[in-house]
N, C-alpha and C. Protein backbone atom coordinates (compact mmCIF):
# COMPACT_ATOMS: atom_id res chain seq x y z
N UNK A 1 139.83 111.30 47.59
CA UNK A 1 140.24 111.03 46.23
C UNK A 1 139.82 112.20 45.34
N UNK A 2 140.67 112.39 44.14
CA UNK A 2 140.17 113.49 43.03
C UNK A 2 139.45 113.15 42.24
N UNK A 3 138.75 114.36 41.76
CA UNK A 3 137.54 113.78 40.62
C UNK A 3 138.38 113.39 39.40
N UNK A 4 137.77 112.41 39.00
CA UNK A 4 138.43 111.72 37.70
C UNK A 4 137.22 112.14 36.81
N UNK A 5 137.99 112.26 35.25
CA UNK A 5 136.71 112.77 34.29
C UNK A 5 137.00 111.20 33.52
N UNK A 6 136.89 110.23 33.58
CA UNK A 6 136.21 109.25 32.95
C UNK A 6 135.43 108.78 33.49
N UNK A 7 135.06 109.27 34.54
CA UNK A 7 133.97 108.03 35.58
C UNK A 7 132.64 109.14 36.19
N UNK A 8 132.88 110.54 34.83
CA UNK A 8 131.60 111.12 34.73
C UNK A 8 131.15 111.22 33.31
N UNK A 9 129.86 110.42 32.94
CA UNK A 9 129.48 110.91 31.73
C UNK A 9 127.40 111.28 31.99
N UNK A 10 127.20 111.63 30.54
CA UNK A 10 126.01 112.11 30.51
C UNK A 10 124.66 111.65 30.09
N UNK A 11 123.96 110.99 31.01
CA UNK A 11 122.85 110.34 30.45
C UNK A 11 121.70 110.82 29.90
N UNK A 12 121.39 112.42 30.20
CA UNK A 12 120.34 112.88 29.37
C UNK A 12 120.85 114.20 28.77
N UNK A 13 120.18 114.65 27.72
CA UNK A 13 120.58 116.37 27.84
C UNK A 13 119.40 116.98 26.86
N UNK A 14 118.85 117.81 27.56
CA UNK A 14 117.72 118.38 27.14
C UNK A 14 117.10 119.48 27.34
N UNK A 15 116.93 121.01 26.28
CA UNK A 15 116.65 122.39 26.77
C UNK A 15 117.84 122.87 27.77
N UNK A 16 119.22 122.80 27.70
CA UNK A 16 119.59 123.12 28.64
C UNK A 16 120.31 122.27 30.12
N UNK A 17 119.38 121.37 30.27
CA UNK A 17 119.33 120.52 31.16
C UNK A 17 120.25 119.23 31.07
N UNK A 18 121.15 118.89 31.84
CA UNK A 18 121.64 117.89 31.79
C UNK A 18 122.10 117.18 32.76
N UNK A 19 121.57 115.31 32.83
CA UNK A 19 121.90 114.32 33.75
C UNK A 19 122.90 114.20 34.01
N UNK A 20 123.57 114.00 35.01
CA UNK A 20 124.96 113.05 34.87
C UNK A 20 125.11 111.98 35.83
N UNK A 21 125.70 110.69 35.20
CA UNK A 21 126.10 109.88 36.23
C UNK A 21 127.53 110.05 36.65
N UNK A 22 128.41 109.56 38.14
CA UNK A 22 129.49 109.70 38.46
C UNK A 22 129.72 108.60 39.31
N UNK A 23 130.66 108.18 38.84
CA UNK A 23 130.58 106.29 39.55
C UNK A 23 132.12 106.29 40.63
N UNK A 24 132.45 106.34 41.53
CA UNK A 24 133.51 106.62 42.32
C UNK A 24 133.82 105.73 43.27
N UNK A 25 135.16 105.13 43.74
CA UNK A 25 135.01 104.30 45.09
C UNK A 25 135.88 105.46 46.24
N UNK A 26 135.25 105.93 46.29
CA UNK A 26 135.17 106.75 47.30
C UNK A 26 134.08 107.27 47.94
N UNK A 27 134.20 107.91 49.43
CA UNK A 27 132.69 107.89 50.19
C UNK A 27 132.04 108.98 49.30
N UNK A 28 130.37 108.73 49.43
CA UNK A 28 129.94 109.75 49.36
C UNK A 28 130.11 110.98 49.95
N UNK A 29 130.57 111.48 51.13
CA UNK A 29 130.77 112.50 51.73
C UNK A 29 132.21 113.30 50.98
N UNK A 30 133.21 112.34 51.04
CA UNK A 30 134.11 113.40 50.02
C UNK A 30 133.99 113.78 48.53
N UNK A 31 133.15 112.89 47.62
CA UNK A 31 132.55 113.23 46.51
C UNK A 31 131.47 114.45 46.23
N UNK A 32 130.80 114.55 47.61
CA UNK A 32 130.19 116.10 47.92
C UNK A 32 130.52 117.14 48.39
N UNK A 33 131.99 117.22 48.77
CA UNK A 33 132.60 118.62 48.67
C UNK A 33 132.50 119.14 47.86
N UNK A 34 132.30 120.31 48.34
CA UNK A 34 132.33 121.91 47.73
C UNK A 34 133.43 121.56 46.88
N UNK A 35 133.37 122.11 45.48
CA UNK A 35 134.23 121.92 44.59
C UNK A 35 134.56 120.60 44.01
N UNK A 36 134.69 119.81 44.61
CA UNK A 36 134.80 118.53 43.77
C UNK A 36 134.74 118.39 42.10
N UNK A 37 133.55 119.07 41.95
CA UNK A 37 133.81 118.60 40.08
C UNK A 37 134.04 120.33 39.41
N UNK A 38 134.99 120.87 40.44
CA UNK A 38 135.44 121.86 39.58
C UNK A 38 135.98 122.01 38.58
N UNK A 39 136.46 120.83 38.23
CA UNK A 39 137.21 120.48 36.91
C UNK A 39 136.77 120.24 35.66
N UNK A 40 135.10 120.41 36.17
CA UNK A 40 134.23 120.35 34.84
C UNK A 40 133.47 121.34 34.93
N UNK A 41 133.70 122.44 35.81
CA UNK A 41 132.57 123.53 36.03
C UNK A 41 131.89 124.43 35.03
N UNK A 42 132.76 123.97 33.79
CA UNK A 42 132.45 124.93 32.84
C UNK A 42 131.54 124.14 31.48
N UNK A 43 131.16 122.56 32.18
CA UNK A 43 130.41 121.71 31.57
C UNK A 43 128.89 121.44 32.47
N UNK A 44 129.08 122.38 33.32
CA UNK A 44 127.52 121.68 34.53
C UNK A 44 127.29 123.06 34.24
N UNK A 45 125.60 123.52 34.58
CA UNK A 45 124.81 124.32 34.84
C UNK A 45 124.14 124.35 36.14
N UNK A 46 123.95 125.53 36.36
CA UNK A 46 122.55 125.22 37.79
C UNK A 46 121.77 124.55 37.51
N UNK A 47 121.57 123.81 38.04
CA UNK A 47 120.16 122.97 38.06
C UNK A 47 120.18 122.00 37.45
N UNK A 48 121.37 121.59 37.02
CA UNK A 48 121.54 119.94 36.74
C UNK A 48 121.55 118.94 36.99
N UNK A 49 121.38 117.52 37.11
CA UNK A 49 120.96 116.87 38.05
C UNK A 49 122.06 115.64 38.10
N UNK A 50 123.21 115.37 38.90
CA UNK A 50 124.00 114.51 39.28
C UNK A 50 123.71 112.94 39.92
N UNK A 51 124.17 111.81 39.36
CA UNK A 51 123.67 110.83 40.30
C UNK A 51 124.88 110.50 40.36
N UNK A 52 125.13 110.14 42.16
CA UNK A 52 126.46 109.63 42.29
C UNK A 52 126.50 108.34 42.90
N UNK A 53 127.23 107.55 42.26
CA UNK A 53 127.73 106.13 43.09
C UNK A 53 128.51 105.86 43.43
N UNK A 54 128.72 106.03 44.57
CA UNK A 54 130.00 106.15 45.42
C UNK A 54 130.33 104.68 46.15
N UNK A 55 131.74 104.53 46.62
CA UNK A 55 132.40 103.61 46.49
C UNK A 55 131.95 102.45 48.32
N UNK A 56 131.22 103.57 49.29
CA UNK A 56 130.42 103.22 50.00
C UNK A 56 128.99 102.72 49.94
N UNK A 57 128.98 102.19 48.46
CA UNK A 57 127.33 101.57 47.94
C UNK A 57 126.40 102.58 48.58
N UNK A 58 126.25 104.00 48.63
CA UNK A 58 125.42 105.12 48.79
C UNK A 58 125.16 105.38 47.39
N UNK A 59 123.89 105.51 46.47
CA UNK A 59 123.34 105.96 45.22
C UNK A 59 122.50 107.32 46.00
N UNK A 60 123.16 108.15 45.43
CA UNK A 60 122.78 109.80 45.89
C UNK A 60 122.41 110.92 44.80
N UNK A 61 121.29 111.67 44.54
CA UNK A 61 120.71 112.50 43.53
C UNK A 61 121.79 113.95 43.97
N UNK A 62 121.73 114.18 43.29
CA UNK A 62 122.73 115.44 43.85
C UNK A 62 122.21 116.71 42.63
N UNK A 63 122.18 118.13 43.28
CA UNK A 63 121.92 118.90 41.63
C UNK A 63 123.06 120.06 42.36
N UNK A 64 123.39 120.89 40.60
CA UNK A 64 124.52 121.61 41.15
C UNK A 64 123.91 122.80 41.35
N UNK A 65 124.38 123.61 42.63
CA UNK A 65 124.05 124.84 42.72
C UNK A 65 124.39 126.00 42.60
N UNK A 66 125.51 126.00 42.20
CA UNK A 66 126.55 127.11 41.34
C UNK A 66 127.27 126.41 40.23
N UNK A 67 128.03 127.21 39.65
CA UNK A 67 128.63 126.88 38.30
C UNK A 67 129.79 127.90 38.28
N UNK A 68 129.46 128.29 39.29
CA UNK A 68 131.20 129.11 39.80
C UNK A 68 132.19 128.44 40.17
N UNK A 69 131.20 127.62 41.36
CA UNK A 69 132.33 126.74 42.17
C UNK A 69 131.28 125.87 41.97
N UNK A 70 131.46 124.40 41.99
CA UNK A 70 130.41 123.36 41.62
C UNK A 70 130.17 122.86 43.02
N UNK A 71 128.38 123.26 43.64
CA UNK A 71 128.60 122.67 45.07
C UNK A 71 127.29 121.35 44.73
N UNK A 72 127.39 120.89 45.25
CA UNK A 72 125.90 120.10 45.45
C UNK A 72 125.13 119.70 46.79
N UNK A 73 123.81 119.68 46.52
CA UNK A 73 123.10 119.64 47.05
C UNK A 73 121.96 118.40 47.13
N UNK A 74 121.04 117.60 48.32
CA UNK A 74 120.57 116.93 48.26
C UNK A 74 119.32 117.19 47.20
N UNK A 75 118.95 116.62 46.57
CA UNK A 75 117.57 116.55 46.06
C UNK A 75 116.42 115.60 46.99
């Protein structure tokens, strides 16, 4: 499935730093492709911190590690 931008918003934002939740029924594993929230890449930073709830009841911390291409990574 594609990333949808209503079913990401922002629960903290601070110095820079910002939470996000992303609520999806889709697996976690395709919600963590490489690129996935490229469509907001120019709204995430390194080191931001993603929580995803994916449609396989998996709750997963995720932070982004580029802002070129938006990848994520386990925390």
């Amino acid at each position: 499935m594609a990333f949808t931008n209503k079913n990401l918003s922002v629960i903290a934002y601070a110095n820079g730093f910002t939470m996000w939740h992303y609520i999806e029924n889709s697996k976690l594993s395709d919600i963590s492709k490489s690129g996935f929230f490229n469509p907001v890449k120019n709204l995430m930073n390194v080191g931001d911190l993603i929580i995803i709830n994916a449609g396989d009841d998996t709750a997963m911390k995720k932070v982004v590690s580029t802002n070129s291409n938006v990848d994520i990574a386990s925390v």
